[in-house]
Protein backbone atom coordinates (compact mmCIF):
# COMPACT_ATOMS: atom_id res chain seq x y z
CA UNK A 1 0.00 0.00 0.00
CA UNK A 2 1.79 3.00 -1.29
CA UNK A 3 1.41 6.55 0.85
CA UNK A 4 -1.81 8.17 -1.10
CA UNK A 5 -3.72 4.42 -0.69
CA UNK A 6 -2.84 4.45 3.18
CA UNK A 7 -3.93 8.07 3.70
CA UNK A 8 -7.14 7.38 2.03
CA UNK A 9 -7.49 4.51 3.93
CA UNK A 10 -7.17 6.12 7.13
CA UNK A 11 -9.82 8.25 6.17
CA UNK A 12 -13.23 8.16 7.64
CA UNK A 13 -15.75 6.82 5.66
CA UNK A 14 -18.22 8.89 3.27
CA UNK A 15 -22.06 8.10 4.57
CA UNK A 16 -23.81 5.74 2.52
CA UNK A 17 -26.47 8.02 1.42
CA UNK A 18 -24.01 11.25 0.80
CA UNK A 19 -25.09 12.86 -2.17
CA UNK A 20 -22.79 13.20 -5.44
CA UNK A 21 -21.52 16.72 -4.98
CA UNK A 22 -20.41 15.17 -1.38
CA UNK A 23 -18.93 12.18 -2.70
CA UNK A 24 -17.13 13.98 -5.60
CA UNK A 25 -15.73 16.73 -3.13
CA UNK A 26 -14.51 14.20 -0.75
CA UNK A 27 -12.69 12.26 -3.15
CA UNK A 28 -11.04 15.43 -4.85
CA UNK A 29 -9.47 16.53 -1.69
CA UNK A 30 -5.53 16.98 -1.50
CA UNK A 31 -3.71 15.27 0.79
CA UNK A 32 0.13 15.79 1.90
CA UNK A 33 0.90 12.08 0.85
CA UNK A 34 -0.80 12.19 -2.34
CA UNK A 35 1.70 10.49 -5.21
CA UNK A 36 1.53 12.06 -8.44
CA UNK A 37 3.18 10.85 -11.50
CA UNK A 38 7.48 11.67 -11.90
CA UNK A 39 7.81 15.35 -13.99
CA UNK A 40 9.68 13.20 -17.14
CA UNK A 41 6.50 10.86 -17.30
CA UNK A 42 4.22 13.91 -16.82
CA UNK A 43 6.10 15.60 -20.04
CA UNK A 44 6.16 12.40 -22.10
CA UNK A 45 2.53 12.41 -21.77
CA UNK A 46 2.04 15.90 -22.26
CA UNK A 47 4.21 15.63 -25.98
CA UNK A 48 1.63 13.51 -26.81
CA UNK A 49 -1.45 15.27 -26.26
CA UNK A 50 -2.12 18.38 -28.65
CA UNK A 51 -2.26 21.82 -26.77
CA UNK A 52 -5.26 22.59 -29.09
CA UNK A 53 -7.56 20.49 -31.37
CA UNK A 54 -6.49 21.05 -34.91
CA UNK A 55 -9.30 20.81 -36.66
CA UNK A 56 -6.98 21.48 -39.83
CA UNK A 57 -9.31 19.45 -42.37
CA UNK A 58 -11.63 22.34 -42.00
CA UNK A 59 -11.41 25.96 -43.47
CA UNK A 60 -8.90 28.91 -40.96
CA UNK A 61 -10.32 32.26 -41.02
CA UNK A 62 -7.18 34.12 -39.20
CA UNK A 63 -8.47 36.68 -36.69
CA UNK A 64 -6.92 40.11 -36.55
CA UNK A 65 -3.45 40.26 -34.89
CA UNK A 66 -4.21 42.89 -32.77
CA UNK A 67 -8.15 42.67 -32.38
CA UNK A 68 -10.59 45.24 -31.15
CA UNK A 69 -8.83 47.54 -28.32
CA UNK A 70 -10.60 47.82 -24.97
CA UNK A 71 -10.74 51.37 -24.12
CA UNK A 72 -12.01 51.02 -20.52
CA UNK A 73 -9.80 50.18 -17.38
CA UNK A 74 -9.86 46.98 -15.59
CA UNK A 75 -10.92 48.68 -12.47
CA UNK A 76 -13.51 50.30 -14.16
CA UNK A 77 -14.47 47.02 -16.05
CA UNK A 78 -14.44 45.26 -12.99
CA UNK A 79 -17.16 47.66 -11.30
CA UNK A 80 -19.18 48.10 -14.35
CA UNK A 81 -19.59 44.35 -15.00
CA UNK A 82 -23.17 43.13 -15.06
CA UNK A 83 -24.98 39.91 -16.79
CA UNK A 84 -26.44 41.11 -19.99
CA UNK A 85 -29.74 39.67 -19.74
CA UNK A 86 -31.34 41.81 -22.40
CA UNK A 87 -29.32 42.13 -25.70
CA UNK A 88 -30.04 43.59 -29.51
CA UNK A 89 -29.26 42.35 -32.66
CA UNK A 90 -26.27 44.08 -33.47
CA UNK A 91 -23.09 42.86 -35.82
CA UNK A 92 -20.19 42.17 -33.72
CA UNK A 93 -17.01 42.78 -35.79
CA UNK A 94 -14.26 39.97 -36.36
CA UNK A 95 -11.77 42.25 -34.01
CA UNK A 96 -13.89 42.19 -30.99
CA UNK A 97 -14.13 38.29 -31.79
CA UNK A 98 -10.46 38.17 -31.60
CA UNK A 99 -10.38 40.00 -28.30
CA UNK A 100 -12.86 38.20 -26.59
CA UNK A 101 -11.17 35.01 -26.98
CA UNK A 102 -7.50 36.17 -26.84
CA UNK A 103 -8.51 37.78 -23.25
CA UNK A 104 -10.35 34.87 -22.50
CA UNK A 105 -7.08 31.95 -23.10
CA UNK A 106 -5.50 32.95 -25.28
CA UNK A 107 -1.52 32.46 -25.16
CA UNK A 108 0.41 35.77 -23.82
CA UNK A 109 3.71 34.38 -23.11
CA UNK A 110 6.35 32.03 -24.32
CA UNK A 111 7.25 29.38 -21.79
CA UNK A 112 11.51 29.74 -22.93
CA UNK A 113 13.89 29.15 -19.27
CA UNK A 114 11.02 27.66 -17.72
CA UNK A 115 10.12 24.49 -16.15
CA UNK A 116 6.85 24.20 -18.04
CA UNK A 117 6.34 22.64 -21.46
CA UNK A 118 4.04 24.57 -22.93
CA UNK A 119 3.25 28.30 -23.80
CA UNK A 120 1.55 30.24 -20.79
CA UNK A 121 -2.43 31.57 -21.37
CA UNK A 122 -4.55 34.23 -19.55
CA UNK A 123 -5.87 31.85 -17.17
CA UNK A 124 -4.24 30.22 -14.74
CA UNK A 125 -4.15 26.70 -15.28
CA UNK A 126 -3.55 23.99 -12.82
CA UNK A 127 0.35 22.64 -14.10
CA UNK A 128 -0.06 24.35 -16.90
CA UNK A 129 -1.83 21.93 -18.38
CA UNK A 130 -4.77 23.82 -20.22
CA UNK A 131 -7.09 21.01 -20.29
CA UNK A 132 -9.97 23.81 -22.09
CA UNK A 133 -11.24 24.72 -25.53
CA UNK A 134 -13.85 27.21 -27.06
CA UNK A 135 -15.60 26.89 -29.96
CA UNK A 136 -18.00 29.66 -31.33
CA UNK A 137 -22.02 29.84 -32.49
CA UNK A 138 -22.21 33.30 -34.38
CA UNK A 139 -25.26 34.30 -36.52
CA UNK A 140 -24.29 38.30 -36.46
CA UNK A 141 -20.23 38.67 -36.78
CA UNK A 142 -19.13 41.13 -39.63
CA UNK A 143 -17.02 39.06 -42.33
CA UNK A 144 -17.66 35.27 -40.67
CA UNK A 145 -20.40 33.09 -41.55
CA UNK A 146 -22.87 32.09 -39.50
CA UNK A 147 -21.67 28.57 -37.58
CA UNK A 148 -20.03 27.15 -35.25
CA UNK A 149 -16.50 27.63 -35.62
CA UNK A 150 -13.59 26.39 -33.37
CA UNK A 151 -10.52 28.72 -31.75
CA UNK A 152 -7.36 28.03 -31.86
CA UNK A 153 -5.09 30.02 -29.54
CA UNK A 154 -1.89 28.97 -30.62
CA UNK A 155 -2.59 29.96 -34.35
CA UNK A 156 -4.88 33.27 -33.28
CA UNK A 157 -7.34 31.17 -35.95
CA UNK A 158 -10.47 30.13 -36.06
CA UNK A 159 -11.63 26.96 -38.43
CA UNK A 160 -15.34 26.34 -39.57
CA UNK A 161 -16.62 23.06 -38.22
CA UNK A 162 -20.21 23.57 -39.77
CA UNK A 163 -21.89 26.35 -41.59
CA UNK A 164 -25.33 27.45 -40.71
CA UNK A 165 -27.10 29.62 -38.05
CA UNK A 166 -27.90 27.27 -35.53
CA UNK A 167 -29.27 29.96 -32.74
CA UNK A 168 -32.94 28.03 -32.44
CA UNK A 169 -31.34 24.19 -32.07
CA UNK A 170 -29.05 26.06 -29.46
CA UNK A 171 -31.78 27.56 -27.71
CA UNK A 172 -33.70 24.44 -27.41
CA UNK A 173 -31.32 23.50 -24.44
CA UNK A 174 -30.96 26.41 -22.89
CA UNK A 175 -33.23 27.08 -19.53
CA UNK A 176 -34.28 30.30 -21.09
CA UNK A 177 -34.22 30.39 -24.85
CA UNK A 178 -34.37 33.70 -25.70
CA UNK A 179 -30.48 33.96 -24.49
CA UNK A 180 -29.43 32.34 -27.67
CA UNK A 181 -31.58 34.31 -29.86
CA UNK A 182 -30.72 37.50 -28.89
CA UNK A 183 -27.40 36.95 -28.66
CA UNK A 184 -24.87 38.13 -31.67
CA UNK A 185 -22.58 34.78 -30.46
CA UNK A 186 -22.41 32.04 -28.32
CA UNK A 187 -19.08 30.93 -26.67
CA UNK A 188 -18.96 27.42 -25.48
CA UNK A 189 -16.04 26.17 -22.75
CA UNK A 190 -15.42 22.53 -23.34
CA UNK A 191 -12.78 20.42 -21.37
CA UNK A 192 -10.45 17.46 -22.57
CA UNK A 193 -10.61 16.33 -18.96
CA UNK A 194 -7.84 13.89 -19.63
CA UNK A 195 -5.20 16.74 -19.93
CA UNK A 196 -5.99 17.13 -16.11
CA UNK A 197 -6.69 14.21 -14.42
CA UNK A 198 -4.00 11.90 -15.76
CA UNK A 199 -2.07 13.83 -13.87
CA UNK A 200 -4.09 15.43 -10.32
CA UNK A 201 -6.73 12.40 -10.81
CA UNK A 202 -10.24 13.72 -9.03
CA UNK A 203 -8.48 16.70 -7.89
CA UNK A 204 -7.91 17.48 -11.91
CA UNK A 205 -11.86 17.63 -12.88
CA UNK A 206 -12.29 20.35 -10.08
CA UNK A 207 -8.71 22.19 -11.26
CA UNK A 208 -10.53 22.31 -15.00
CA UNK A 209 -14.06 23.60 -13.36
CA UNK A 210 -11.75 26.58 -11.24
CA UNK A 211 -10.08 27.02 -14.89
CA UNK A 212 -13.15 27.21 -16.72
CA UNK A 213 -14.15 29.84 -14.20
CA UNK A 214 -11.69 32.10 -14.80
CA UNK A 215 -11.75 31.84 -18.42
CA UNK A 216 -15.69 32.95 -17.72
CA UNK A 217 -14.68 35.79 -15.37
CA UNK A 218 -12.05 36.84 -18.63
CA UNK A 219 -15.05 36.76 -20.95
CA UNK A 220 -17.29 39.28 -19.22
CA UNK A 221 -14.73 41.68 -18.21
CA UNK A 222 -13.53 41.84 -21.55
CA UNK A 223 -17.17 42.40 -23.06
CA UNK A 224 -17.96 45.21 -20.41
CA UNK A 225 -14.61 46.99 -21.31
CA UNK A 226 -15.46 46.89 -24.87
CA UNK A 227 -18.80 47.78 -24.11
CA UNK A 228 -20.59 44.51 -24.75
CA UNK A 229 -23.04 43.02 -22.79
CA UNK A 230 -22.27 39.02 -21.37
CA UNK A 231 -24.21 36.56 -20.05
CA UNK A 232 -22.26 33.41 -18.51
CA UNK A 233 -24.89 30.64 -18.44
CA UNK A 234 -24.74 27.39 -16.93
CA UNK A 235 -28.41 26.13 -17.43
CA UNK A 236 -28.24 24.14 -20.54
CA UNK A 237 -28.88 20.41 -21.48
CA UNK A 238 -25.44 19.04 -21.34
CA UNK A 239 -25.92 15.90 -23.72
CA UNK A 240 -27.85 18.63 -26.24
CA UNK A 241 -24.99 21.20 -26.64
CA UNK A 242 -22.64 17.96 -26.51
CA UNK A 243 -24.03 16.76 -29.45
CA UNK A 244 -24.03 20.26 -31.18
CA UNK A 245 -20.36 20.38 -30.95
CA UNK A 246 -20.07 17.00 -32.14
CA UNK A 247 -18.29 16.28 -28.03
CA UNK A 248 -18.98 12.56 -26.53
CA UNK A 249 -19.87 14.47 -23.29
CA UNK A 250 -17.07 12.22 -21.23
CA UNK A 251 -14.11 12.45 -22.38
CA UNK A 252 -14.54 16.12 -23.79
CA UNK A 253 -17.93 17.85 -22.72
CA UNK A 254 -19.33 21.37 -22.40
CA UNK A 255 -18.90 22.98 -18.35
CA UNK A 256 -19.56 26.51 -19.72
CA UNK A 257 -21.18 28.76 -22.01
CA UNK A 258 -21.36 32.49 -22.32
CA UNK A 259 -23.80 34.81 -24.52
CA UNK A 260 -21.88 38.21 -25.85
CA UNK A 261 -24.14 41.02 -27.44
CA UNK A 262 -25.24 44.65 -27.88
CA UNK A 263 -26.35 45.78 -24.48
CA UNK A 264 -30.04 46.43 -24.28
CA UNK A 265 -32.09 47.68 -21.11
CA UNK A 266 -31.22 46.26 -18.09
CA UNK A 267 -33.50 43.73 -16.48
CA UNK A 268 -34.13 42.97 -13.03
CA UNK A 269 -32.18 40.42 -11.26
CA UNK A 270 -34.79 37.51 -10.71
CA UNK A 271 -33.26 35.26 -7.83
CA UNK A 272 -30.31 33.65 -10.19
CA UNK A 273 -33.66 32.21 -12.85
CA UNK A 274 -33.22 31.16 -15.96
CA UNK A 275 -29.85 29.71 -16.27
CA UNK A 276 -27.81 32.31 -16.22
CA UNK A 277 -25.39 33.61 -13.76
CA UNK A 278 -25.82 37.33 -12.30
C-alpha cells in the first residue's frame, strides 16, 4: 500500500447516502501524501497530447493580430460588469471576436527558461496543463459566416466546423431560450478532462471547473470593457450542446457557455432564474 492508498485509507468513511456533490468533493481533496506521477513521465505524456484540437481538415479564417482595443480600465471594467440579460441584434465585428477570446485563453507568453512545457495563457491553469477549448455559435459577426467555428489560440485562428445559423437548435437546451436568440454569439467552454486528471486524478476535474471559471470571469470583463453586454450561463442540457459540438460528453464535454451582445435595457435580477449567472 503506497502513501496516497494508506492516507485514504485512514480516512473516515463517506455516509452511505451522501449525495454526489459530497462524494465527488470528498474524493477530490488533497492530501500531503498524495503520489503524483514523476515530472519526465508527466512531459512524455504531455508531448503527446495536442495543446489545441487542430481541426486542420476544415477551413482557418485568421483573426486580426491585434483585435478590437478595450478602451475602458480593468478597475472600471471590474465595477461596471453586469450579466447582460437583455441584448439587440447588433453585428459584432471579427476584431472584438479576436479579443474576446485572446482575453479569455489565449496564449500571452512564451514558456523559454522555464520548467513548463508549454506556452503560458490568460488563465491560470492547474500545471499548466490547459485542459480547455472554445468553440463559437455566431449568426451576427461582420465578415464570418454564420456557424459554429472552433478557436485556436496557438494559431490566433479560427476553423469552420459547420456552416449554418444554428441559434434556435441552441436555444432548445438552454433554460431560457431567448439567451441564444438575442445573442450576436455564443461561446462554449469545453474540457479534454484527460489533460488534467492523468495527472491530479479527481483533484484534476475540479482544477478544470476553477479554470473554466476564470476563463468565464475573462469573458465578461472583456465584453464590459469593450462595451458589450455578457451573459455566462450554466443552465443548458449538457448531452444537447454535446451533441451540437459533435463532443462525446465524457471524455470532452461542455462545463460553460457564455452569450456576448449589444447591451439592451437592463433587467431585473430575478433570484439567479433562468440559467444564467448574475
Amino acid at each position: 500500500m503506497n502513501r496516497s492508498e494508506l492516507a485514504r485509507h485512514l480516512m473516515p468513511p463517506v455516509r452511505a447516502d451522501a449525495a454526489s456533490w459530497e462524494l465527488f468533493h470528498e474524493n477530490s481533496k488533497a492530501g500531503r501524501h498524495d503520489d503524483y506521477p514523476p515530472v519526465e513521465v508527466i512531459n512524455q505524456r504531455m508531448e503527446r497530447m495536442v495543446q489545441s484540437l487542430d481541426f486542420d481538415q476544415y477551413p482557418a479564417v485568421p483573426l486580426p493580430a491585434s483585435g478590437e482595443p478595450a478602451a475602458m480600465p480593468l478597475a472600471e471594467a471590474i465595477a461596471a460588469r453586469t450579466s447582460g440579460r437583455s441584448m439587440q441584434p447588433e453585428r459584432l465585428s471579427l476584431g472584438q471576436i479576436a479579443t474576446l477570446l485572446h482575453h479569455a485563453y489565449g496564449v500571452t507568453r512564451d514558456n523559454y527558461g522555464t520548467r513548463f512545457p508549454r506556452p503560458f495563457r490568460s488563465v491560470p491553469s492547474g500545471g499548466a496543463l490547459y485542459p480547455l477549448e472554445l468553440f463559437l455559435h455566431t449568426s451576427r459577426v461582420k465578415d464570418l459566416d454564420p456557424g459554429i467555428y472552433h478557436y485556436n489560440p496557438l494559431r490566433n485562428e479560427l476553423r469552420s466546423i459547420r456552416y449554418g445559423d444554428e441559434s434556435r437548435q441552441i436555444s432548445e437546451a438552454l433554460v431560457q431560450r431567448n439567451y441564444a436568440i438575442d445573442a450576436s454569439a455564443m461561446i462554449f467552454v469545453t474540457a479534454v478532462f484527460e489533460r488534467s486528471i492523468f495527472k491530479y486524478g479527481d483533484r484534476g476535474y475540479r482544477f478544470v471547473l476553477i479554470e473554466a471559471g476564470h476563463v468565464g470571469q475573462n469573458l465578461a470583463l472583456t465584453a464590459t470593457a469593450l462595451g458589450l453586454a455578457c451573459l455566462t450561463i450554466g443552465g443548458y442540457s449538457d448531452r444537447a450542446i454535446d451533441t451540437l459540438l459533435g463532443l462525446d460528453g465524457l471524455w470532452h464535454g461542455t462545463v460553460y457557455m457564455a452569450a456576448i451582445g449589444a447591451p439592451g435595457e437592463e433587467d431585473v435580477v430575478d433570484d439567479y432564474g433562468g440559467g444564467g449567472l448574475t
